[in-house]
Protein backbone atom coordinates (compact mmCIF):
# COMPACT_ATOMS: atom_id res chain seq x y z
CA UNK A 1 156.35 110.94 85.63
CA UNK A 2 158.10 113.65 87.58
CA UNK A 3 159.32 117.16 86.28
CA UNK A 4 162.17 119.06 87.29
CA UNK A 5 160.23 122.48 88.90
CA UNK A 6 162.38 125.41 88.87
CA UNK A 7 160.34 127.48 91.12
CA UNK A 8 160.47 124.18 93.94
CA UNK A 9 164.27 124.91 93.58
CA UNK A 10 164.63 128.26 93.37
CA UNK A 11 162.73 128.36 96.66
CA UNK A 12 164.39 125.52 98.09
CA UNK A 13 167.59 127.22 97.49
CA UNK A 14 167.25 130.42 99.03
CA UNK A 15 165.90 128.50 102.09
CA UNK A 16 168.77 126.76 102.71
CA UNK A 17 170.83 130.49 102.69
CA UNK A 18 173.28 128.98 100.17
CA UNK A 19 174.44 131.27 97.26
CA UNK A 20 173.54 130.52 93.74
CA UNK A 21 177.22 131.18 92.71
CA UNK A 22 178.40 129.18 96.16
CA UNK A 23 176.67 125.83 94.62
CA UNK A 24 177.63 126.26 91.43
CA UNK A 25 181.52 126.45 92.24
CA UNK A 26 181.21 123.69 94.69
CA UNK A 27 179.51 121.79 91.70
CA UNK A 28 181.84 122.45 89.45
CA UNK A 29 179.42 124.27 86.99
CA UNK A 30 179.28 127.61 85.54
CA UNK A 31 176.96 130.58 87.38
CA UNK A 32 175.34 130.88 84.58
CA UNK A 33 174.52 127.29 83.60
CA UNK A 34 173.39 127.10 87.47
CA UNK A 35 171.10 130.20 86.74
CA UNK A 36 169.87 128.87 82.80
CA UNK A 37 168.66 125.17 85.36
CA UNK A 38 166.51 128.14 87.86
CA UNK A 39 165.02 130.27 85.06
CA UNK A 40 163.82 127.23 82.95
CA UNK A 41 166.00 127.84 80.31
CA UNK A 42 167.64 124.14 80.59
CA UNK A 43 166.96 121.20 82.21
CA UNK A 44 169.96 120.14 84.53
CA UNK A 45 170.69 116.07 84.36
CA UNK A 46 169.27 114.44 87.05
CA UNK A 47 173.13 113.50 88.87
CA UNK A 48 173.24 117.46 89.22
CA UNK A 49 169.52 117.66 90.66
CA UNK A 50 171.18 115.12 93.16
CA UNK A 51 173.65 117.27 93.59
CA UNK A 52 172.22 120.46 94.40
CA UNK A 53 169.39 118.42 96.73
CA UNK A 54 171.89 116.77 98.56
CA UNK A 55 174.29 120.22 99.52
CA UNK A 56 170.63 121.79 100.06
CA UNK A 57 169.62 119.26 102.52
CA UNK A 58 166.02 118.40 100.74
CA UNK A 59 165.08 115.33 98.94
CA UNK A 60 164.85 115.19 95.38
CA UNK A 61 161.01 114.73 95.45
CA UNK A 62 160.98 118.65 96.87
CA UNK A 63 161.84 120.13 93.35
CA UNK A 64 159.75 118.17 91.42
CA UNK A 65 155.81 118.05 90.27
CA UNK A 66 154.34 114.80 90.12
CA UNK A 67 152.49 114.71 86.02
């Protein structure tokens, strides 16, 4: 089973030079439910992991741990 990994996105984020608040308006989600998904607060649904993999230009296997 695979698990969402926070860190894998955080990281995969600021590679891509995108701004936290910049996906999160283009997703149509609050900053701060954006930021709760990065700090492992709450698990986003896996359409938004989609999503954010798809404006970040990574594959969804990139922000998740193999268990």
């Amino acid at each position: 089973m695979k698990n969402f990994n926070k860190d894998k996105l955080k990281q995969k984020i600021t590679d891509s030079g995108m701004k936290v608040k910049f996906i999160a308006e283009k997703l149509n989600i609050s900053r701060f439910t954006l930021t709760s998904y990065l700090m492992g607060r709450r698990n986003p649904p896996k359409e938004t992991l989609v999503k954010i993999a798809r404006m970040i230009k990574c594959k969804l296997g990139d922000i998740h741990d193999v268990g």
